[in-house]
Each structure stands twice: as structure tokens, then as C-alpha cells.
C-alpha atoms as a PDB file:
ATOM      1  CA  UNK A   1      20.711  60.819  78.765  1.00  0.00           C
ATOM      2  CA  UNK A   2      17.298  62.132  80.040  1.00  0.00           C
ATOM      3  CA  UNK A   3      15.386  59.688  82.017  1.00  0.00           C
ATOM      4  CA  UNK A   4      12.101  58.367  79.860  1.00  0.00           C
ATOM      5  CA  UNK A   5       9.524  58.363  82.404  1.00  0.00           C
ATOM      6  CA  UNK A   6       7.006  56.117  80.865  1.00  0.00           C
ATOM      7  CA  UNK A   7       6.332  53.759  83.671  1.00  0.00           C
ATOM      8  CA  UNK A   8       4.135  54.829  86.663  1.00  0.00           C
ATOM      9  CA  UNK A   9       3.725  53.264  89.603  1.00  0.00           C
ATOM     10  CA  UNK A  10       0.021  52.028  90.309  1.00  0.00           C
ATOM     11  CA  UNK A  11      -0.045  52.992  94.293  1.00  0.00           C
ATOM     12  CA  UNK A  12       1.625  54.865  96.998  1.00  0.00           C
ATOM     13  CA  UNK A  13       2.551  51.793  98.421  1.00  0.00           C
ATOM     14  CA  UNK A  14       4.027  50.569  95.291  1.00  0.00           C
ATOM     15  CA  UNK A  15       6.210  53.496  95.424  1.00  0.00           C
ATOM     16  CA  UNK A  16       7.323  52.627  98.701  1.00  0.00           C
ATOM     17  CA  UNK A  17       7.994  49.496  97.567  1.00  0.00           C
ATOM     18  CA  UNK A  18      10.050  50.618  94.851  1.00  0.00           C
ATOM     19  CA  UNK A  19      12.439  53.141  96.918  1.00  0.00           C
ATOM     20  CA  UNK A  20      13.367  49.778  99.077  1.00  0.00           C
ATOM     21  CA  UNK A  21      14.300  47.854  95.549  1.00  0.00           C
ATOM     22  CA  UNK A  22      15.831  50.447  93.470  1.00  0.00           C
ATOM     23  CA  UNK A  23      20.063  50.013  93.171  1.00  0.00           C
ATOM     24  CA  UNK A  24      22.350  53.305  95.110  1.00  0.00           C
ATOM     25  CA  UNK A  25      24.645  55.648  92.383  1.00  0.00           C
ATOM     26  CA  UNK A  26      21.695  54.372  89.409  1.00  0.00           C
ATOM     27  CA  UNK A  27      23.552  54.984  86.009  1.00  0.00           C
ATOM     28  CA  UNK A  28      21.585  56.687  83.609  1.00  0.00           C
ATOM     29  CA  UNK A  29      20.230  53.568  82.088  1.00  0.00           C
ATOM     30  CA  UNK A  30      18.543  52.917  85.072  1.00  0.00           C
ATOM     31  CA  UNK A  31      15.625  54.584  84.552  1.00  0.00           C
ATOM     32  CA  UNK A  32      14.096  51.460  83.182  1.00  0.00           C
ATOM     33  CA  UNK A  33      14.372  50.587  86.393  1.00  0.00           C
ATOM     34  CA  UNK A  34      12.188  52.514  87.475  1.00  0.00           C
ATOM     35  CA  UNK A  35       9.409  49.834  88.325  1.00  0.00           C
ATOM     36  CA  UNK A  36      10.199  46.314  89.102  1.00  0.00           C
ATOM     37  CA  UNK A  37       9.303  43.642  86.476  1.00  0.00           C
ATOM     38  CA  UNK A  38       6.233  41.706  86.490  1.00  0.00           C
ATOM     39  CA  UNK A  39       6.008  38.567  88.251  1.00  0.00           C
ATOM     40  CA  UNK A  40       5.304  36.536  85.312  1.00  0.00           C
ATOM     41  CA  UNK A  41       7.855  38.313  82.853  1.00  0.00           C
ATOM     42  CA  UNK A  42       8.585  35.042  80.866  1.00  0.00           C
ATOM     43  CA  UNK A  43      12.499  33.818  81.253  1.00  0.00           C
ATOM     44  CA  UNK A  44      14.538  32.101  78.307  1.00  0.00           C
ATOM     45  CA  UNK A  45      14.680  28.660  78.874  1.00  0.00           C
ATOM     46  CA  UNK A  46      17.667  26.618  79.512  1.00  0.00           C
ATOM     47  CA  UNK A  47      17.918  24.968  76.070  1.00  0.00           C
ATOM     48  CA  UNK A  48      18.253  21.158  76.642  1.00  0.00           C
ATOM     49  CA  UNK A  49      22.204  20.736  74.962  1.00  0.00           C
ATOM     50  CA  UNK A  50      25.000  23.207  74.573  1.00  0.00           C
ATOM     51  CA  UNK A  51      24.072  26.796  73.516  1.00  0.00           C
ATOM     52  CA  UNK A  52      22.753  27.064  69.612  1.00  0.00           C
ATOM     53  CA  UNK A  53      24.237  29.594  67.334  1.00  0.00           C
ATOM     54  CA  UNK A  54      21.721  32.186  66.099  1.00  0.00           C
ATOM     55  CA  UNK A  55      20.857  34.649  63.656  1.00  0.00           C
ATOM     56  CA  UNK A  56      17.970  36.658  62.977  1.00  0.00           C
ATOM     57  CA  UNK A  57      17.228  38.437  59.206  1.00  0.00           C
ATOM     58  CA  UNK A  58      14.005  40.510  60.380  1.00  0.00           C
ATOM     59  CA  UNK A  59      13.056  38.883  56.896  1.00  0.00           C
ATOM     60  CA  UNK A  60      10.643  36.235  57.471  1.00  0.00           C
ATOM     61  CA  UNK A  61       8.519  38.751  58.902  1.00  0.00           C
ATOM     62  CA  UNK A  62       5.966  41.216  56.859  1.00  0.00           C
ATOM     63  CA  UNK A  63       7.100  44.124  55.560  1.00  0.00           C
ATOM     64  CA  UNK A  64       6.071  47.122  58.661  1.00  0.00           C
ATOM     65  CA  UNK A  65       4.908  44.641  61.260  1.00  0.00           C
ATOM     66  CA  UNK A  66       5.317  44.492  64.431  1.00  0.00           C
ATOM     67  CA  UNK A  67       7.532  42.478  65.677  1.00  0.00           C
ATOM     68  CA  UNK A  68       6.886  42.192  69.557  1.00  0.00           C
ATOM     69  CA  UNK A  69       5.785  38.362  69.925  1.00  0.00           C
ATOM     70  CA  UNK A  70       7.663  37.122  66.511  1.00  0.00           C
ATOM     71  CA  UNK A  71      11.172  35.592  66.514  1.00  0.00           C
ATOM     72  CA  UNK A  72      11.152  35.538  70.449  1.00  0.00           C
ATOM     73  CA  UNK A  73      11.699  39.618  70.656  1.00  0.00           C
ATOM     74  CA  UNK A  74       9.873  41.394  73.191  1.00  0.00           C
ATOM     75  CA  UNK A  75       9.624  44.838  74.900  1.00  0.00           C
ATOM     76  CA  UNK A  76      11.601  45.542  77.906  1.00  0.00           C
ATOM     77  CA  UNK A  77      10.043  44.522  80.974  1.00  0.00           C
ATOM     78  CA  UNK A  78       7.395  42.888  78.916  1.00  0.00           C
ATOM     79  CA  UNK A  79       5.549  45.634  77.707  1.00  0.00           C
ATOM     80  CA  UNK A  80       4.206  45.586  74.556  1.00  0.00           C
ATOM     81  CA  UNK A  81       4.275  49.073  74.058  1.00  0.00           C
ATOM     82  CA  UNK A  82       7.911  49.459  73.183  1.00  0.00           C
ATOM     83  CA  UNK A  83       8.351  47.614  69.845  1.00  0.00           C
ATOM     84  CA  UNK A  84       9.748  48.277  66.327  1.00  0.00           C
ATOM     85  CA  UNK A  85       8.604  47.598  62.560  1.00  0.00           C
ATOM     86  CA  UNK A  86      10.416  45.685  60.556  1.00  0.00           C
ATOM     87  CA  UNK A  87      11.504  48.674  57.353  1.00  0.00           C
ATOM     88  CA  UNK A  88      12.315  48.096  53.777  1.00  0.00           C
ATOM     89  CA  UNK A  89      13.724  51.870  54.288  1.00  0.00           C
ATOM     90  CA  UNK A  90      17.130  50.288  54.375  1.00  0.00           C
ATOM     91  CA  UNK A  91      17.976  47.143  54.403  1.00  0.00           C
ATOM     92  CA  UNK A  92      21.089  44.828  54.208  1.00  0.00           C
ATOM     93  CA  UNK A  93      19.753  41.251  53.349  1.00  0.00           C
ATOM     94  CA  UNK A  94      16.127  41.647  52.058  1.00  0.00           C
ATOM     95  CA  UNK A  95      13.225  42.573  52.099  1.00  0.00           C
ATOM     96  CA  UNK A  96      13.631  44.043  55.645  1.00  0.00           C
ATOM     97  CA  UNK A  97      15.566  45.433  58.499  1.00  0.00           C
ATOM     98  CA  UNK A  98      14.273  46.679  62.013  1.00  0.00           C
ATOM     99  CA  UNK A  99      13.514  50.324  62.330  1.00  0.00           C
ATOM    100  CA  UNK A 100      14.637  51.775  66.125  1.00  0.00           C
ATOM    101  CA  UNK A 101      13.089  54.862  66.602  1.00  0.00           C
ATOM    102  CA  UNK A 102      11.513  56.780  69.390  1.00  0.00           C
ATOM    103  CA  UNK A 103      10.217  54.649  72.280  1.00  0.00           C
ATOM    104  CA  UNK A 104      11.529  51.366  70.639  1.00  0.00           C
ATOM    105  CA  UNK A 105      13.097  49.272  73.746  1.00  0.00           C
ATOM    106  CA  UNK A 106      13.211  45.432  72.008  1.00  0.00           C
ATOM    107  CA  UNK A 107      15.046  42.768  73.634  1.00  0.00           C
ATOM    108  CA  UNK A 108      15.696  38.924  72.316  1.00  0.00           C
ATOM    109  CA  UNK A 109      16.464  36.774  75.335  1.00  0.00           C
ATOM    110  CA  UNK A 110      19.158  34.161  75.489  1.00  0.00           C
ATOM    111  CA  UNK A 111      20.175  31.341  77.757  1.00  0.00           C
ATOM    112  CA  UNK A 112      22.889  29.055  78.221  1.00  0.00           C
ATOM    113  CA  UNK A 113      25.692  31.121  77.248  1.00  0.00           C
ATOM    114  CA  UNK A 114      27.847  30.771  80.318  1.00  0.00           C
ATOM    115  CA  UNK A 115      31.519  29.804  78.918  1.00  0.00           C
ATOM    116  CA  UNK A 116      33.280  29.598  75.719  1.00  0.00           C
ATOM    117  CA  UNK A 117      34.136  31.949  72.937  1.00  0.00           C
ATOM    118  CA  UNK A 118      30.716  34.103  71.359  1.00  0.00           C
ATOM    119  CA  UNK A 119      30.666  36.500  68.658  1.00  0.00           C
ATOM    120  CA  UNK A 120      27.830  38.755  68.402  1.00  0.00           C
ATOM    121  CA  UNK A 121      27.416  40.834  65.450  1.00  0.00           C
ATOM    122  CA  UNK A 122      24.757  43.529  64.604  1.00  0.00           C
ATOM    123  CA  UNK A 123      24.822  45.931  61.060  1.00  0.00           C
ATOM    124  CA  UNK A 124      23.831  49.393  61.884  1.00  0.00           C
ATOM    125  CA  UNK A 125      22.526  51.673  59.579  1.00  0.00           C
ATOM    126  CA  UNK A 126      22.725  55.550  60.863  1.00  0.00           C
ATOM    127  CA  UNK A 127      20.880  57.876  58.342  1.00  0.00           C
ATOM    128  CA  UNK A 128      23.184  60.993  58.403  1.00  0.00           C
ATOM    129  CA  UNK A 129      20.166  62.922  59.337  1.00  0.00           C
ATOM    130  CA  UNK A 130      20.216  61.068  62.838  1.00  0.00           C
ATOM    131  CA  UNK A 131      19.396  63.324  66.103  1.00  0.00           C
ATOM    132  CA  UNK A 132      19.358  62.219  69.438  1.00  0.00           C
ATOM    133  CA  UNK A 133      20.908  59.407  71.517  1.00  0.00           C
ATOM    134  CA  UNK A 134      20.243  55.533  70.880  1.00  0.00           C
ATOM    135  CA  UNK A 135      21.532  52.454  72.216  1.00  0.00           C
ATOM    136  CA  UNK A 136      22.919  48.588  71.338  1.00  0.00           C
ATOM    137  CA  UNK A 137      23.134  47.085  74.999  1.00  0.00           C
ATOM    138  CA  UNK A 138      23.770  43.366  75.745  1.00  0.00           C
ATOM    139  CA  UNK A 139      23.040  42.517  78.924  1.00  0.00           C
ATOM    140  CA  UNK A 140      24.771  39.408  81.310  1.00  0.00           C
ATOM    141  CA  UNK A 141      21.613  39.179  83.592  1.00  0.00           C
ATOM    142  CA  UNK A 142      17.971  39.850  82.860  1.00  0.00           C
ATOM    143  CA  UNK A 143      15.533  41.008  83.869  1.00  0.00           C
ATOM    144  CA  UNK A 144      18.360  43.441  84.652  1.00  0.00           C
ATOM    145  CA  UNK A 145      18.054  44.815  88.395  1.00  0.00           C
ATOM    146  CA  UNK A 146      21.582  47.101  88.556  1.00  0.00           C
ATOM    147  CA  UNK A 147      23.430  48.822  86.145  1.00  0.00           C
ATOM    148  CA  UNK A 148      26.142  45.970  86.055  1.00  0.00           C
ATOM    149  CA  UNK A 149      23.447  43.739  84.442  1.00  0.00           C
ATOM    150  CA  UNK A 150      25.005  45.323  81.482  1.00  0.00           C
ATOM    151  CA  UNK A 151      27.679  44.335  79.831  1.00  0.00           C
ATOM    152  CA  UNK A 152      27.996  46.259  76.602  1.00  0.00           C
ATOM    153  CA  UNK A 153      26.006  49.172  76.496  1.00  0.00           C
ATOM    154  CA  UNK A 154      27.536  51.537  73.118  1.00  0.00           C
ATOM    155  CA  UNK A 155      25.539  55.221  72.862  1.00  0.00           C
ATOM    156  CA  UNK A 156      25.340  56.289  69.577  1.00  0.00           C
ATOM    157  CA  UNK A 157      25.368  60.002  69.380  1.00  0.00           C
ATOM    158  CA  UNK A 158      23.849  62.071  66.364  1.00  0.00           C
ATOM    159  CA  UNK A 159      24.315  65.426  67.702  1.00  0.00           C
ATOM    160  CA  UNK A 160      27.993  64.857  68.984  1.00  0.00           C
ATOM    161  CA  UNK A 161      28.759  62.604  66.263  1.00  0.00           C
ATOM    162  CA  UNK A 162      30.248  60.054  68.139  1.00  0.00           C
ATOM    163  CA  UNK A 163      29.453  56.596  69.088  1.00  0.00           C
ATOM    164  CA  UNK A 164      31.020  55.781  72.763  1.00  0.00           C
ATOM    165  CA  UNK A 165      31.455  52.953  75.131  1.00  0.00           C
ATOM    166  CA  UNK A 166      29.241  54.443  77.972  1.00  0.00           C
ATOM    167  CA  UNK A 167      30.877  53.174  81.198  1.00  0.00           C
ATOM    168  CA  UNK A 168      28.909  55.620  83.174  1.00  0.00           C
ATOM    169  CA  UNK A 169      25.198  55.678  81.666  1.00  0.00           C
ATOM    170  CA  UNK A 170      25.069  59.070  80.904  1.00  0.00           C
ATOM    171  CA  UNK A 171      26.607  59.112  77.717  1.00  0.00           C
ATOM    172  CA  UNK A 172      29.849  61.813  78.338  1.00  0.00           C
ATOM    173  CA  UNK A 173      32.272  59.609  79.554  1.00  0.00           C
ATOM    174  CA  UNK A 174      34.166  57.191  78.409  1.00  0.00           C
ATOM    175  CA  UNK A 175      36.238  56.120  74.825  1.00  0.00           C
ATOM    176  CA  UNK A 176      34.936  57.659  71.518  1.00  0.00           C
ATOM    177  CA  UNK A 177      34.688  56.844  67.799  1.00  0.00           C
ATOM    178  CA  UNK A 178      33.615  58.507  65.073  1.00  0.00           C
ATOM    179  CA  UNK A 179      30.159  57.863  63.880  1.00  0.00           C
ATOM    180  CA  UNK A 180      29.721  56.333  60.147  1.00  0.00           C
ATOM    181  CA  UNK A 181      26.577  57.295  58.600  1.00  0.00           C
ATOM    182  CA  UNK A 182      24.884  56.334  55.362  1.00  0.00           C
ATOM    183  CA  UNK A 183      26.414  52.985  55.287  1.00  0.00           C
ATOM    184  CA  UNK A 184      25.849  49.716  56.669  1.00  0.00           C
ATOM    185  CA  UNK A 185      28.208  48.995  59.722  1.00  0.00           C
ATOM    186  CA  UNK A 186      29.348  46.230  61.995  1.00  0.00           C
ATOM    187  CA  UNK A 187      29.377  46.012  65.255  1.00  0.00           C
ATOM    188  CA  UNK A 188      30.803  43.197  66.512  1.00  0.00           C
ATOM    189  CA  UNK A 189      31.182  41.829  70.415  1.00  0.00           C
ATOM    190  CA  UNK A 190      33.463  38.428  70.808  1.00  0.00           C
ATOM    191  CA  UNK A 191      32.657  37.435  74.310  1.00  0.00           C
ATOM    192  CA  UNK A 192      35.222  35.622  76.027  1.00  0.00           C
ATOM    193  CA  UNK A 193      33.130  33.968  78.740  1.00  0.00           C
ATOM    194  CA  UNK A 194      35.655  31.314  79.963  1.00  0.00           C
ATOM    195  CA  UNK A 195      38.274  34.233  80.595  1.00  0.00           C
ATOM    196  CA  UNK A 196      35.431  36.706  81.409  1.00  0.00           C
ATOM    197  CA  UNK A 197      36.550  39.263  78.322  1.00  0.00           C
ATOM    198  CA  UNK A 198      35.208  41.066  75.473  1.00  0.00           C
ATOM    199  CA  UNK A 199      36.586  42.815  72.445  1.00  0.00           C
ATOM    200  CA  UNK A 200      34.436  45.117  70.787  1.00  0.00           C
ATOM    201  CA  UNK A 201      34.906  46.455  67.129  1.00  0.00           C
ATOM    202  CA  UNK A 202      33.047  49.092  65.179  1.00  0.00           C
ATOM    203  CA  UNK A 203      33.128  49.444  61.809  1.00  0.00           C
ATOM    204  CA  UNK A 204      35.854  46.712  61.247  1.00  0.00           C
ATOM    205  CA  UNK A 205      38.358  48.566  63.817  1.00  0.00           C
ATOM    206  CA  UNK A 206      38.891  47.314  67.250  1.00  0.00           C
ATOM    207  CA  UNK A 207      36.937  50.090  70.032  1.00  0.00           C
ATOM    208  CA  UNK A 208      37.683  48.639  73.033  1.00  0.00           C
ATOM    209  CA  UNK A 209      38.408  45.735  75.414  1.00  0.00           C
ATOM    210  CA  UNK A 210      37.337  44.945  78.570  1.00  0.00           C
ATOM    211  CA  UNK A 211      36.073  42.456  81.431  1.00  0.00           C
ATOM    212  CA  UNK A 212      32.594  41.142  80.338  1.00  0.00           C
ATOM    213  CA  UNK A 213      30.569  40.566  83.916  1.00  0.00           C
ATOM    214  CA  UNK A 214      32.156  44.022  85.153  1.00  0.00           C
ATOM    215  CA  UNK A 215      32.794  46.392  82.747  1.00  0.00           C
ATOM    216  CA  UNK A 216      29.219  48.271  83.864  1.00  0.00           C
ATOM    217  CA  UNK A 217      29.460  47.500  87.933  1.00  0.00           C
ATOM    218  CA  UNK A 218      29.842  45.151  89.950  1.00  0.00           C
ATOM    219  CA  UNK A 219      26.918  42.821  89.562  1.00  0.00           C
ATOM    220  CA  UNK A 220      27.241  41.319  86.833  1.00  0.00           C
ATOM    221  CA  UNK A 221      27.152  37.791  85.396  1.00  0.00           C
ATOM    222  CA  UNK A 222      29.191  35.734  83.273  1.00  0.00           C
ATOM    223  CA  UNK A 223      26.326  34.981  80.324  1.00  0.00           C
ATOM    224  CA  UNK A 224      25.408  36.852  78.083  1.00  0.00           C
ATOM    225  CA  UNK A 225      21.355  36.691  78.597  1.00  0.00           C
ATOM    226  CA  UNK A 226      19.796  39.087  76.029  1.00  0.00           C
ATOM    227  CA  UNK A 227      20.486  42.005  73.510  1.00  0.00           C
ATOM    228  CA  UNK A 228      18.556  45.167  73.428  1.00  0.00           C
ATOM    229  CA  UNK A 229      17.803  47.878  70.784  1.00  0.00           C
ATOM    230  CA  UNK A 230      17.304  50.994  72.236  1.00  0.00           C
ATOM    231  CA  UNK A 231      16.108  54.625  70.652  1.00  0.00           C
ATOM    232  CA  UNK A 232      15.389  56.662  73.873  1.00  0.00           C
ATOM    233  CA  UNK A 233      13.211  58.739  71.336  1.00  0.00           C
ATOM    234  CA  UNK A 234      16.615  59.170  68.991  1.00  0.00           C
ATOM    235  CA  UNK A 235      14.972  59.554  65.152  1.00  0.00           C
ATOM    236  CA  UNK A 236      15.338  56.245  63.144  1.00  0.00           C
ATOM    237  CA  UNK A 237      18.457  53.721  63.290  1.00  0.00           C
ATOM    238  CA  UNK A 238      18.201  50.793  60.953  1.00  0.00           C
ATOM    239  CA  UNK A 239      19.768  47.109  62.267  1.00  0.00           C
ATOM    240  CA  UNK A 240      19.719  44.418  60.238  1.00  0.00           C
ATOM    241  CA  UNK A 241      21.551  40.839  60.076  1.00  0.00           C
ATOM    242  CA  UNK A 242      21.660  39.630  64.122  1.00  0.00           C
ATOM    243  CA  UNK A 243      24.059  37.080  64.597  1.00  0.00           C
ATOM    244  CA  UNK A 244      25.176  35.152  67.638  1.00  0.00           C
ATOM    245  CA  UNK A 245      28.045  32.539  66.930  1.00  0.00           C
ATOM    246  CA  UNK A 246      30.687  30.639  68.294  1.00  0.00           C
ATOM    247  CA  UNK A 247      31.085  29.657  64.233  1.00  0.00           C
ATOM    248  CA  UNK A 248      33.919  31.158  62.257  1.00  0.00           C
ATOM    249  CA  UNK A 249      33.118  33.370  59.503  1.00  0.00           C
ATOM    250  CA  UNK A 250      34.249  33.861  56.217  1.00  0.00           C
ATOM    251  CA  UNK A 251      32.142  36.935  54.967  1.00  0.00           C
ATOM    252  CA  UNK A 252      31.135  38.257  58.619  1.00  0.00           C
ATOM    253  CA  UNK A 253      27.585  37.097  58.125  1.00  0.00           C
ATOM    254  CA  UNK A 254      26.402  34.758  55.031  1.00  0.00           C
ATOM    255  CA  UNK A 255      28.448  31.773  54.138  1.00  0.00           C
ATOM    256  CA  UNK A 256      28.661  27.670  53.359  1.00  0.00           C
ATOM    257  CA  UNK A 257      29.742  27.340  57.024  1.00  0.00           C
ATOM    258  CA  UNK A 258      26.483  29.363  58.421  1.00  0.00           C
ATOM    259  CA  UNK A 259      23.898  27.752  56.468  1.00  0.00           C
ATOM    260  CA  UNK A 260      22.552  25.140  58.707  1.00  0.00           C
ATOM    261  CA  UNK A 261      21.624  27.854  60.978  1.00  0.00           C
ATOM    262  CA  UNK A 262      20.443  30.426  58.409  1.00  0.00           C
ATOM    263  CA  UNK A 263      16.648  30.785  59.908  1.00  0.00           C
ATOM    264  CA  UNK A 264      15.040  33.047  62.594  1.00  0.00           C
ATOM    265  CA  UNK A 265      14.377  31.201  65.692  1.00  0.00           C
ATOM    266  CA  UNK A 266      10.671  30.819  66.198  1.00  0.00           C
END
């Protein structure tokens, strides 16, 4: 994965600052690391009681806006620069989905998932036209400082035709699946944070297991503090249907048992 080199350092002595802070052996990923974040990058708050199950449509937002500063999403780092528009392209509960293409790097902070037993599912739509490499990531730390601040990070590759669990950050190494294109597709993370575990399944089939806080280094925490959507400047992937849950499930995303949280966080 080619570095995207889209943030520059203001000032020589900003750069200096920066070869002091930056992590030894950075993955690939880490070139958004590349500049510290902001000062006042806003945090998610520690909610007030346990941890609330969420869930997030993209539908309660207009058709082809923007949707940096709606439904608590934001660009990594802050910036506003690296957003998506919601897409009635393709969509699996209408009238929208979320369109990740080129520079899209959107993240939805969490907080207060620290222990129990979370499932985090995401539909994926890959047109089978799809070139280039683009990312789901959730991350146990954020603002993420090291690679390990990763916990999940899954590269899906057009041009090999492969999705993979990318334990390096370079997307070659590590356990493959077949792509599915032209169809919606789960992915689906149950995070074992008492026992410090995941299980990941694509496409209905279990991928992989793992530790949680160090799958991806060292560093790592055990939360799960945000999820991000990733194109590094892949053409368009379609997600629709975000769902974080310690709920059971009897349809994998819309039923009786779901419906007091059916709404999109404001």
C-alpha cells in the first residue's frame, strides 16, 4: 500500500518534532501518521451508564451529502477533507448507503467498550469493476499513535481479488479470501473484550481469529474506540447497515429485538 502523502508539515521545526514522535518498523497504515493530531481533536465521551448498542442506516441523511459532522462521523485526524456521500448507487436498507472512494478516510468514534461480548457488523458492497486497495479498520485506541492501535484492519483487494487480514500493513501478507462482488456482504467482528478475542467472518464464513488488543502490535488496548472506512484512492465501495451490538440477532441486522435502537445516533 503506497503511502498517501496528503498531510504536510507547517515548519521545519514541526518536522523535527515529528521524527521524535513517529513509532520504529511503521506498518504501512502508518502513513496517517504522518503528522500528529491536533490538540483539540474532539474525544468520544465516556457515556454516563454501560455502553449503548448502535446502528447507523446512512438513511436519515440526504441523498449525496456529506456526511462529515452528521451521525458523529468525522475525518481522520479531524480533517474535513476526507469524507464520503451518502449514494443511492447501491443500497441495502433505503434510500442510501455510504460511498468510499478515493481520499474517503471516515471514522465514528466510540467509548466505553472495555469488556463484554460486541458484535460489529458492516454490509459491503464491491462493484465487480473495483480497482485498487481499500480498507474496514477498527481501531482499540484513538487517535491511533502505533500500528497496534488497530485491531482489525481487512484490505480489500480489486486487482488481486482477494480480501486479507493485513497483519503487516502492507497488504501481501497474511490469510486470504476470495472477494464477492456485486452483492451485498457481511462482515462481521464479535469482540471478545473480557477474554481479549475476536472472530471475524466474511461473507457468512468464519476468516479468522485472533487476540483483539494485539493482533496489529503490541500497543494496543482492550476497547474497541472507533471504526474507519478507508479507500486509499481505491474506486467506489458501497457500506451500508453499521451495527454495533452486544444484542442477539435473528436476521443479522433488522428485527423485533433491535427496534428500540433502530435510529442513527445524533
Amino acid at each position: 500500500m503506497q503511502p498517501k502523502m496528503m498531510l504536510v508539515l507547517c515548519s521545519a521545526s514541526a518536522a523535527i518534532a515529528l521524527g521524535a514522535w513517529l513509532p520504529g518498523e511503521a506498518g504501512a497504515s502508518d502513513f496517517r501518521l504522518a503528522q500528529p493530531p491536533p490538540a483539540d481533536l474532539p474525544l468520544a465521551q465516556e457515556p454516563l451508564g454501560p455502553a449503548p448498542n448502535w446502528i447507523e442506516h446512512f438513511d436519515a441523511y440526504a441523498t449525496g451529502s456529506e456526511v462529515i459532522g452528521q451521525g458523529g462521523w468525522e475525518g481522520w485526524g479531524g480533517s474535513g477533507t476526507v469524507g464520503a456521500l451518502t449514494s443511492a448507487t447501491q443500497l441495502r436498507s433505503a434510500p442510501n448507503s455510504i460511498d468510499v472512494v478515493g481520499d474517503t478516510d471516515l471514522v465514528h468514534q466510540y467509548s466505553g467498550y472495555t469488556s463484554g461480548v460486541w458484535t460489529y457488523t458492516a454490509w459491503q458492497y464491491l462493484p465487480t469493476a473495483v480497482t485498487g486497495r481499500t480498507y474496514f479498520i477498527l481501531l482499540n485506541t484513538y487517535p491511533a499513535l502505533a500500528f497496534g492501535h488497530w485491531s482489525v484492519q481487512l484490505c480489500f483487494d480489486g486487482t488481486a481479488g482477494v480480501v486479507r487480514d493485513d497483519t503487516l500493513g502492507d497488504c501481501t501478507t497474511g490469510v486470504t479470501a476470495p472477494l464477492v462482488r456485486d452483492q451485498w456482504v457481511e462482515i462481521r467482528v464479535v469482540a471478545d473484550l473480557t477474554a481479549n478475542t475476536q472472530t471475524v467472518f466474511y461473507n457468512g464464513a468464519q476468516f479468522y481469529t485472533a487476540p483483539w488488543s494485539t493482533h496489529l502490535g503490541p500497543e494496543g488496548a482492550v476497547s474497541l474506540r472507533g471504526v474507519d472506512l478507508f479507500a486509499n484512492n481505491a474506486t467506489s465501495t458501497f457500506y451500508d447497515d453499521l451495527s454495533l451490538s452486544n444484542l442477539p440477532f435473528l436476521d443479522g441486522f433488522e428485527s423485533g429485538d433491535t427496534a428500540a435502537w433502530h435510529q442513527t445516533v445524533p
